[in-house]
PDB file of N, CA and C in Angstrom:
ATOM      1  N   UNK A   1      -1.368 -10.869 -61.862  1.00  0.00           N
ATOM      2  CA  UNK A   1       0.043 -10.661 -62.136  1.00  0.00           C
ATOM      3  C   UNK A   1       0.238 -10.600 -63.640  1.00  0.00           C
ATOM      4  N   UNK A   2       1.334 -11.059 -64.186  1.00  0.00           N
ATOM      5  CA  UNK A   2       1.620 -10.998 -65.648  1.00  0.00           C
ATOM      6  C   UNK A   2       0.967 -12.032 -66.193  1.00  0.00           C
ATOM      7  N   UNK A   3      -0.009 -10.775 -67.260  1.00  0.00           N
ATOM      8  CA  UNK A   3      -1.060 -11.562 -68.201  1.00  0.00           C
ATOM      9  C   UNK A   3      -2.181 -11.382 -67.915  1.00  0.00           C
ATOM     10  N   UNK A   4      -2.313 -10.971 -66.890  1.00  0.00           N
ATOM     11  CA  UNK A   4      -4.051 -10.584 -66.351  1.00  0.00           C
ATOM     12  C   UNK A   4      -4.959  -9.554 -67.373  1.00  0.00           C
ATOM     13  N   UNK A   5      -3.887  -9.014 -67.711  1.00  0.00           N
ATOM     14  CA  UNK A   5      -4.626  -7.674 -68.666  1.00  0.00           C
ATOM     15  C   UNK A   5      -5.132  -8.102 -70.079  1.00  0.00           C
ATOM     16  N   UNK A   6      -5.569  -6.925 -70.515  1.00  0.00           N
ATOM     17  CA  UNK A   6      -5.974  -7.028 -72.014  1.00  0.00           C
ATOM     18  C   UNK A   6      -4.485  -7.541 -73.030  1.00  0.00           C
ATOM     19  N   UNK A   7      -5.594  -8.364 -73.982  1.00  0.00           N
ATOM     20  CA  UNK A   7      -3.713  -8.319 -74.606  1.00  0.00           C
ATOM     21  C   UNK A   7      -3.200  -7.952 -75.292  1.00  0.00           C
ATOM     22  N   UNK A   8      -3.844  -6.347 -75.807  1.00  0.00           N
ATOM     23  CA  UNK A   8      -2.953  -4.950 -76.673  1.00  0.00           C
ATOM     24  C   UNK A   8      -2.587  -4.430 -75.346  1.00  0.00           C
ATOM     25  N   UNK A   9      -2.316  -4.552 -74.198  1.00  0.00           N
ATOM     26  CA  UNK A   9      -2.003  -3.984 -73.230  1.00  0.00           C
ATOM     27  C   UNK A   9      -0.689  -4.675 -73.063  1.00  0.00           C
ATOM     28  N   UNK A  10      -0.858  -6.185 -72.959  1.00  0.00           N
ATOM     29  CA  UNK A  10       0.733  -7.131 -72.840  1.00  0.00           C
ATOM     30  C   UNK A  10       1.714  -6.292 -73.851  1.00  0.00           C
ATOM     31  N   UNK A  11       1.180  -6.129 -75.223  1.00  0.00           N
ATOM     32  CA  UNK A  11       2.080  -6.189 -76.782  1.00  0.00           C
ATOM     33  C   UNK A  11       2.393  -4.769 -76.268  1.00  0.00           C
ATOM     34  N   UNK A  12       1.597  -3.593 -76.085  1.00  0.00           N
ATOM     35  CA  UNK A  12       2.268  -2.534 -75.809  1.00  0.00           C
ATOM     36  C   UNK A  12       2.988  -2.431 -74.564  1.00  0.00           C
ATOM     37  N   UNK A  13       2.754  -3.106 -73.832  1.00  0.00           N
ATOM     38  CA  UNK A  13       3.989  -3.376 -72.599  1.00  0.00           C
ATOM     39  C   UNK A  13       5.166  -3.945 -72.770  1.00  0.00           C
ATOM     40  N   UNK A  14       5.147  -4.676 -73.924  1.00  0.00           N
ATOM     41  CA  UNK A  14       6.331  -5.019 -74.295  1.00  0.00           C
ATOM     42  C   UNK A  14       7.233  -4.367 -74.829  1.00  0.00           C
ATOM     43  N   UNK A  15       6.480  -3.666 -76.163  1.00  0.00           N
ATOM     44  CA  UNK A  15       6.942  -2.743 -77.195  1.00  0.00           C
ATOM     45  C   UNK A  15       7.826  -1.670 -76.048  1.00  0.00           C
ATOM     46  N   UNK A  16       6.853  -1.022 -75.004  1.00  0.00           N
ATOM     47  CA  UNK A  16       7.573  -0.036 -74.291  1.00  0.00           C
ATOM     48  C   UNK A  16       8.964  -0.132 -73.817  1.00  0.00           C
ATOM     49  N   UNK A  17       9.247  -1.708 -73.354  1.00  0.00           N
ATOM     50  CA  UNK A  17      10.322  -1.813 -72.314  1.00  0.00           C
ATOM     51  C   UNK A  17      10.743  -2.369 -73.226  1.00  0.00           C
ATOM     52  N   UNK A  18      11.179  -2.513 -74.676  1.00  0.00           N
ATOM     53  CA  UNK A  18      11.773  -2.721 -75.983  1.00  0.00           C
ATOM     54  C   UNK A  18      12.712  -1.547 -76.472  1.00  0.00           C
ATOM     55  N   UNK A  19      11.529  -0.541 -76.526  1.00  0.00           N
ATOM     56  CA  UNK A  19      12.003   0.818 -76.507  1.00  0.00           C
ATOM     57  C   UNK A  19      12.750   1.418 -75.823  1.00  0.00           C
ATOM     58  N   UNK A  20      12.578   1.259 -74.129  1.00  0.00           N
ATOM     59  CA  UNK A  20      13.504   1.913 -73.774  1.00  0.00           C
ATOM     60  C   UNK A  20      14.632   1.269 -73.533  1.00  0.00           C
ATOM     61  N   UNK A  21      15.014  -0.516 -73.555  1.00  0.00           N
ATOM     62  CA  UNK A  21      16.383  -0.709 -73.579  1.00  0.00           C
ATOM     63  C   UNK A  21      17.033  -0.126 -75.160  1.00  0.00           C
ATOM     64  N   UNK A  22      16.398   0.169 -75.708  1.00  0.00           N
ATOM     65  CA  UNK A  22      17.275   0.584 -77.428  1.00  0.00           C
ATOM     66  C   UNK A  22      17.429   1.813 -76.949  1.00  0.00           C
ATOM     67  N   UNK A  23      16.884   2.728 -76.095  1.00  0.00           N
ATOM     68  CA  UNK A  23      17.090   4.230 -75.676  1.00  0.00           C
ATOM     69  C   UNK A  23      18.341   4.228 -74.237  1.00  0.00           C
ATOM     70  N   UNK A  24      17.791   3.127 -74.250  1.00  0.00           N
ATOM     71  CA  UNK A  24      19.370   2.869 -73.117  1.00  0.00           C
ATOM     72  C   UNK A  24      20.735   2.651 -73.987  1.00  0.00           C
ATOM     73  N   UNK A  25      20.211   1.695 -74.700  1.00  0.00           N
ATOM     74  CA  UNK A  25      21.783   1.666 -75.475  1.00  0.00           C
ATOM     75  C   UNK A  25      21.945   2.940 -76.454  1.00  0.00           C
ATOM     76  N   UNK A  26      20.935   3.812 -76.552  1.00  0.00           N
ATOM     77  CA  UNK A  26      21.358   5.029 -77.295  1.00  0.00           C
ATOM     78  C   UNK A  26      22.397   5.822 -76.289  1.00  0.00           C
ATOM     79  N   UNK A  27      22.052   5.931 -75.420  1.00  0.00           N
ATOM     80  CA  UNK A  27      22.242   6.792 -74.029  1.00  0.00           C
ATOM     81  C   UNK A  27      23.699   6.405 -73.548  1.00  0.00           C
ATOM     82  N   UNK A  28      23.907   5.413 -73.638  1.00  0.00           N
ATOM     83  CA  UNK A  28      25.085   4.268 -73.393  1.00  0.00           C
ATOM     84  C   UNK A  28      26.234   4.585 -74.628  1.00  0.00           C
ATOM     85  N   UNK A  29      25.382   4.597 -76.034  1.00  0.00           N
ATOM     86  CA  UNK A  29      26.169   4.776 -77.547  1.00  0.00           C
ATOM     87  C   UNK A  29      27.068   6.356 -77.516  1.00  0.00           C
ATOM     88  N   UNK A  30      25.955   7.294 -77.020  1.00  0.00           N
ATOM     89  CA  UNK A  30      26.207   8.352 -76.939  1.00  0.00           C
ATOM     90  C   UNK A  30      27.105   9.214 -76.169  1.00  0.00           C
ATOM     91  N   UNK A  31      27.463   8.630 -74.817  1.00  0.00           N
ATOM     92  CA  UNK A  31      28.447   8.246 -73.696  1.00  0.00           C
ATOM     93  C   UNK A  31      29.471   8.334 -74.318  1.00  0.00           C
ATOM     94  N   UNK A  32      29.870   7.216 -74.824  1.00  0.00           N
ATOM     95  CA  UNK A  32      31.237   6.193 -75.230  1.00  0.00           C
ATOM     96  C   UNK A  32      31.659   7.026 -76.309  1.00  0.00           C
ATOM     97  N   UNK A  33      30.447   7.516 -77.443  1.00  0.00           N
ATOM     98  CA  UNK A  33      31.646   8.181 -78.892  1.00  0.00           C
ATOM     99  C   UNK A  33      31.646   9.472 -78.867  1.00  0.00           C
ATOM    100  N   UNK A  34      30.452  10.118 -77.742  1.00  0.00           N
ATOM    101  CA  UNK A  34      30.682  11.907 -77.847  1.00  0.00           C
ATOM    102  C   UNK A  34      29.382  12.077 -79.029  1.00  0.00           C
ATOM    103  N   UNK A  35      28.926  11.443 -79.713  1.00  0.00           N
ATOM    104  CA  UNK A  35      27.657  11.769 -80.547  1.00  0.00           C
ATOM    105  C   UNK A  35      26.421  11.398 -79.892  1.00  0.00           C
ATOM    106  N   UNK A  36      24.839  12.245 -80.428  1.00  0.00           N
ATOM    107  CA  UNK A  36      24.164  12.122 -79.925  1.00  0.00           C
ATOM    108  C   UNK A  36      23.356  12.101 -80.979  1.00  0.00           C
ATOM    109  N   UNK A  37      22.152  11.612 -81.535  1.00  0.00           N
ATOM    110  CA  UNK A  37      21.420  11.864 -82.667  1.00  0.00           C
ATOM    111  C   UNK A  37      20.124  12.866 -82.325  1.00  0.00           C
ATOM    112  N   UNK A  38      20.427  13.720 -83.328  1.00  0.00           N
ATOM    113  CA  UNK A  38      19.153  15.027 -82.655  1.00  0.00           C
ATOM    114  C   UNK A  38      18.619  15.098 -84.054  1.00  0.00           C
ATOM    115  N   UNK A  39      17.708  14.585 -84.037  1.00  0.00           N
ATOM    116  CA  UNK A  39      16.616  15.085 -85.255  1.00  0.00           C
ATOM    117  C   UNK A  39      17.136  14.239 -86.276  1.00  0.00           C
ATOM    118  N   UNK A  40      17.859  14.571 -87.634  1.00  0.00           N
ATOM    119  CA  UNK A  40      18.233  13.929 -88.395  1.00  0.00           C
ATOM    120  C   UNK A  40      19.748  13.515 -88.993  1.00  0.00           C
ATOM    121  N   UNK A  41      20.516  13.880 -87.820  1.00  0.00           N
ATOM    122  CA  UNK A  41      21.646  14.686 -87.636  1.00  0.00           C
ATOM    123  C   UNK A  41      22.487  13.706 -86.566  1.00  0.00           C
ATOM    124  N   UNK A  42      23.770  13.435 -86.801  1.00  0.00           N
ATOM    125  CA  UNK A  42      24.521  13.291 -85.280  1.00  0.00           C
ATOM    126  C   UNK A  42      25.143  14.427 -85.040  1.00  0.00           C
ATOM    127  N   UNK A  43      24.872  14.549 -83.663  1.00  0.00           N
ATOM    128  CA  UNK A  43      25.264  15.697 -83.148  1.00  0.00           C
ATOM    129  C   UNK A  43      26.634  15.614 -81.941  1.00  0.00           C
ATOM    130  N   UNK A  44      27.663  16.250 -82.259  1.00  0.00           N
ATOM    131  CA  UNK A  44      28.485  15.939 -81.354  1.00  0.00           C
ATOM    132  C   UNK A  44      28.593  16.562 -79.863  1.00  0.00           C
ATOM    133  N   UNK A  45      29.225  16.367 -79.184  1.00  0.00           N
ATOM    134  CA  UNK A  45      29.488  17.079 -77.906  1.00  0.00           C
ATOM    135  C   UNK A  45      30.269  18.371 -77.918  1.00  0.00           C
ATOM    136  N   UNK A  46      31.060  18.308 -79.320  1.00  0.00           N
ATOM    137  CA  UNK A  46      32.152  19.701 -79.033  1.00  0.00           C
ATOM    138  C   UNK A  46      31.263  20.798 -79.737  1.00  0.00           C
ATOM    139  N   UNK A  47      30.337  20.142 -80.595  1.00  0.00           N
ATOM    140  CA  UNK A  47      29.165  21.052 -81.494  1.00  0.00           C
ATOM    141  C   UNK A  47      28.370  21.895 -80.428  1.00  0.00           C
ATOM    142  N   UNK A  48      27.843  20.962 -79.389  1.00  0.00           N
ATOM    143  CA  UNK A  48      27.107  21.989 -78.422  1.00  0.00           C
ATOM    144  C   UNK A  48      27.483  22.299 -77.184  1.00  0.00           C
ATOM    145  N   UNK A  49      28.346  21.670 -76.392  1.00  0.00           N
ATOM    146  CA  UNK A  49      29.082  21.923 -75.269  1.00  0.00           C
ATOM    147  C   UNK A  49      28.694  20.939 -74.263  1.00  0.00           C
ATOM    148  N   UNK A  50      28.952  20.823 -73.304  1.00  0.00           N
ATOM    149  CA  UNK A  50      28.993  19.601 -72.452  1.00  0.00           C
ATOM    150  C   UNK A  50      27.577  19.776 -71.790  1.00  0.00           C
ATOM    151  N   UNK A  51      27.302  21.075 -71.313  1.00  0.00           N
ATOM    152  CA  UNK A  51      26.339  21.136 -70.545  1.00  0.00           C
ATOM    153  C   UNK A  51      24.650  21.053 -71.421  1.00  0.00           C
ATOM    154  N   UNK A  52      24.126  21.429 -72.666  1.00  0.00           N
ATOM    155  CA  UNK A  52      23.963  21.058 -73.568  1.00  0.00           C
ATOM    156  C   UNK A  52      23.566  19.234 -73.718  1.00  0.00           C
ATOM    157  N   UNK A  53      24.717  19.128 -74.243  1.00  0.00           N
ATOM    158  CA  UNK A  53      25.201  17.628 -74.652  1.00  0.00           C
ATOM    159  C   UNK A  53      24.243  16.612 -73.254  1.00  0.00           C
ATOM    160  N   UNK A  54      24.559  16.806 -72.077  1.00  0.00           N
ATOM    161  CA  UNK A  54      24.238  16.396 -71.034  1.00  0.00           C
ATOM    162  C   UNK A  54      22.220  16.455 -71.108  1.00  0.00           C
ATOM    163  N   UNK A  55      21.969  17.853 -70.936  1.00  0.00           N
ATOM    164  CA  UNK A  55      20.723  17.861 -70.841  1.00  0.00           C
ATOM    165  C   UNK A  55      20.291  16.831 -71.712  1.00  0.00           C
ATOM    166  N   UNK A  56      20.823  17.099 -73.185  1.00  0.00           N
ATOM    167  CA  UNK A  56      20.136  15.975 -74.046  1.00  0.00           C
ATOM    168  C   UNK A  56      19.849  14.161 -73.701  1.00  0.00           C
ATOM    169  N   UNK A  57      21.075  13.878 -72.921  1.00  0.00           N
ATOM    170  CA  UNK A  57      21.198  12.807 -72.416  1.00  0.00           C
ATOM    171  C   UNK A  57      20.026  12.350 -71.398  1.00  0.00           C
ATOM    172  N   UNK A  58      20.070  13.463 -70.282  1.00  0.00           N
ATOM    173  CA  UNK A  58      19.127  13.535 -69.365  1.00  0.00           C
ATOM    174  C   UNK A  58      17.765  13.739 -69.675  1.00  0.00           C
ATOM    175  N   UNK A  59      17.229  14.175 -70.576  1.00  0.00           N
ATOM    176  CA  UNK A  59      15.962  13.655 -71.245  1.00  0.00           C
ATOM    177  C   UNK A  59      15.665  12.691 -72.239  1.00  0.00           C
ATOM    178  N   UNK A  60      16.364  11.708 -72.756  1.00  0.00           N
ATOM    179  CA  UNK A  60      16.549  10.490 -72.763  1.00  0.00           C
ATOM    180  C   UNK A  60      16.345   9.604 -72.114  1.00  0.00           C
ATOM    181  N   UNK A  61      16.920   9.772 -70.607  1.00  0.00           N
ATOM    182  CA  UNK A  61      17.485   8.751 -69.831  1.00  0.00           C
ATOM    183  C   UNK A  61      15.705   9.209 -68.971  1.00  0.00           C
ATOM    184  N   UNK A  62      15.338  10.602 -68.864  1.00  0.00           N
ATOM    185  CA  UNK A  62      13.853  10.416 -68.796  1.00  0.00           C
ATOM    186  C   UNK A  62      12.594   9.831 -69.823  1.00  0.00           C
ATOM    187  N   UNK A  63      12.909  10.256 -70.835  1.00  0.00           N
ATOM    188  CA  UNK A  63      11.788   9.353 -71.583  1.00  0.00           C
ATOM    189  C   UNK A  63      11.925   7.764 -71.201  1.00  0.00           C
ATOM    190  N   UNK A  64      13.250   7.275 -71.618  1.00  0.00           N
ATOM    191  CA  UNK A  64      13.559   5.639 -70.771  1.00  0.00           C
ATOM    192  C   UNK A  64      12.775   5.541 -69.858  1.00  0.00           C
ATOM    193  N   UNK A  65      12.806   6.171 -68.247  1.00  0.00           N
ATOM    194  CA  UNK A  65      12.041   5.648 -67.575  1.00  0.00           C
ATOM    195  C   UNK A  65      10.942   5.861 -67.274  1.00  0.00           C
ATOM    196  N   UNK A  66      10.335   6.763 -68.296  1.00  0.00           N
ATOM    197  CA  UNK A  66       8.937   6.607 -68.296  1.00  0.00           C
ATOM    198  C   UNK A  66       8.047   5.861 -69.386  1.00  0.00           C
ATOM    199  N   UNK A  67       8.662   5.537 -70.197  1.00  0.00           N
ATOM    200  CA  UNK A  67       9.062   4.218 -70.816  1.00  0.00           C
ATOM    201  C   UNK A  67       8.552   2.689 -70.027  1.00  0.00           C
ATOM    202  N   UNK A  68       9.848   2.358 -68.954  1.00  0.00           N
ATOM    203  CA  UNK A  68      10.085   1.660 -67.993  1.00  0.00           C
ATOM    204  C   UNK A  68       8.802   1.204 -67.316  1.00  0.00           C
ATOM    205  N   UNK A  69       8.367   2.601 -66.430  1.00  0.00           N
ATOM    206  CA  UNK A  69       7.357   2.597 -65.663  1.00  0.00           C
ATOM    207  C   UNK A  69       6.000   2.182 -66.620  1.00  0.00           C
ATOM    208  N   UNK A  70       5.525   2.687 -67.759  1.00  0.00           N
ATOM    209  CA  UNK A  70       4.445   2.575 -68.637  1.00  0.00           C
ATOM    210  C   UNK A  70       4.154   1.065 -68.605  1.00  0.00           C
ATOM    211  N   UNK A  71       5.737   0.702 -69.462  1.00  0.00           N
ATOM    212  CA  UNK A  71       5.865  -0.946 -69.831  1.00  0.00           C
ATOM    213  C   UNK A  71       5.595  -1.930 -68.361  1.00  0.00           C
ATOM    214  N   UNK A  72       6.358  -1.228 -67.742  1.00  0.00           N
ATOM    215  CA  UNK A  72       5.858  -2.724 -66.497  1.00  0.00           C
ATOM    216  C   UNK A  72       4.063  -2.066 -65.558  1.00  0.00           C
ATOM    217  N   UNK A  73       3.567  -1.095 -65.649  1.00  0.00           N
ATOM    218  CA  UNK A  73       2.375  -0.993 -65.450  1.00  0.00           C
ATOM    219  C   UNK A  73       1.506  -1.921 -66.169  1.00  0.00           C
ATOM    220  N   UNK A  74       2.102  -1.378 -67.625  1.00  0.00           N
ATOM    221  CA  UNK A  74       0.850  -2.748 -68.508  1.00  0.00           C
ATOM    222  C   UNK A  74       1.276  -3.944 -68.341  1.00  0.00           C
ATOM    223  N   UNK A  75       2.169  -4.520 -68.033  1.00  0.00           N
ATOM    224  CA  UNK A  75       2.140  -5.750 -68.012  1.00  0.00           C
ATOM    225  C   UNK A  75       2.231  -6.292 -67.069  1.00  0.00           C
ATOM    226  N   UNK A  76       2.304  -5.623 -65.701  1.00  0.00           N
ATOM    227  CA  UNK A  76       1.709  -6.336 -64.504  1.00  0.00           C
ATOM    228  C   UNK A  76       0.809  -5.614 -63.753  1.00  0.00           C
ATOM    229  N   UNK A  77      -0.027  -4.922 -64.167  1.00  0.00           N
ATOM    230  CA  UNK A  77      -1.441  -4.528 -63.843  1.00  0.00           C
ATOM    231  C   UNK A  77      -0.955  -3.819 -62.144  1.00  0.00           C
ATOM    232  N   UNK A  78      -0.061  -2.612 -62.121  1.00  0.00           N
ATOM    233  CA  UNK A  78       0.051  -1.897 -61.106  1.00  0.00           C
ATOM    234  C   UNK A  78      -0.483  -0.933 -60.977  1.00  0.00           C
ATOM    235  N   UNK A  79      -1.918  -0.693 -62.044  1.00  0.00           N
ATOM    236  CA  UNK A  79      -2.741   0.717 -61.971  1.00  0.00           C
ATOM    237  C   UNK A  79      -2.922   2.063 -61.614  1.00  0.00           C
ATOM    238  N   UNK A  80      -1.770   2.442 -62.346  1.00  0.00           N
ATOM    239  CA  UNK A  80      -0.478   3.805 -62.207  1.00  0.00           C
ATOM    240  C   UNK A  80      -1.330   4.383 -63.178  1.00  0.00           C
ATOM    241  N   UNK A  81      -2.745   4.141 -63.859  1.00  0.00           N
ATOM    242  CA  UNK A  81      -3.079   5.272 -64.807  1.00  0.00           C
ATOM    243  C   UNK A  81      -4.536   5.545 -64.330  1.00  0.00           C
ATOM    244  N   UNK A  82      -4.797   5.275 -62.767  1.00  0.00           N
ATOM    245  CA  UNK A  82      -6.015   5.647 -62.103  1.00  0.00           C
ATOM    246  C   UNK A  82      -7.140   4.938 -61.853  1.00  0.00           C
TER     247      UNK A  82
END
């Protein structure tokens, strides 16, 4: 169970599911004010259009959970990488 693994495997299991709650609250940030940060830039919703705006969200909200899945693989040894 948790801890069995190597333990650059714990630290990067952590780091992951670190990452993606800060990509959640991006996702969440981005929601609420209509901005989105693209590259180096905030980018608004009326700048690119809703549908746009959305996709961006929705590959976010995918990196998050693959993110998710990575982080709790390494750290409870569910051997999702073969």
């Amino acid at each position: 169970m948790f801890g069995e693994g190597r333990t650059e495997e714990i630290v990067v299991g952590i780091i992951a599911l670190v990452l993606a709650l800060l990509l959640a609250a991006r996702v969440r940030w981005a929601d609420a004010t209509g901005q989105i940060p693209l590259w180096r830039k905030q980018t608004t919703r009326a700048e690119l259009g809703e549908a746009k705006f959305r996709a961006l969200q929705v590959i976010n909200i995918a990196v998050m959970m693959l993110l998710i899945v990575a982080g709790l693989d390494m750290l409870l040894g569910l051997n999702l990488r073969g």
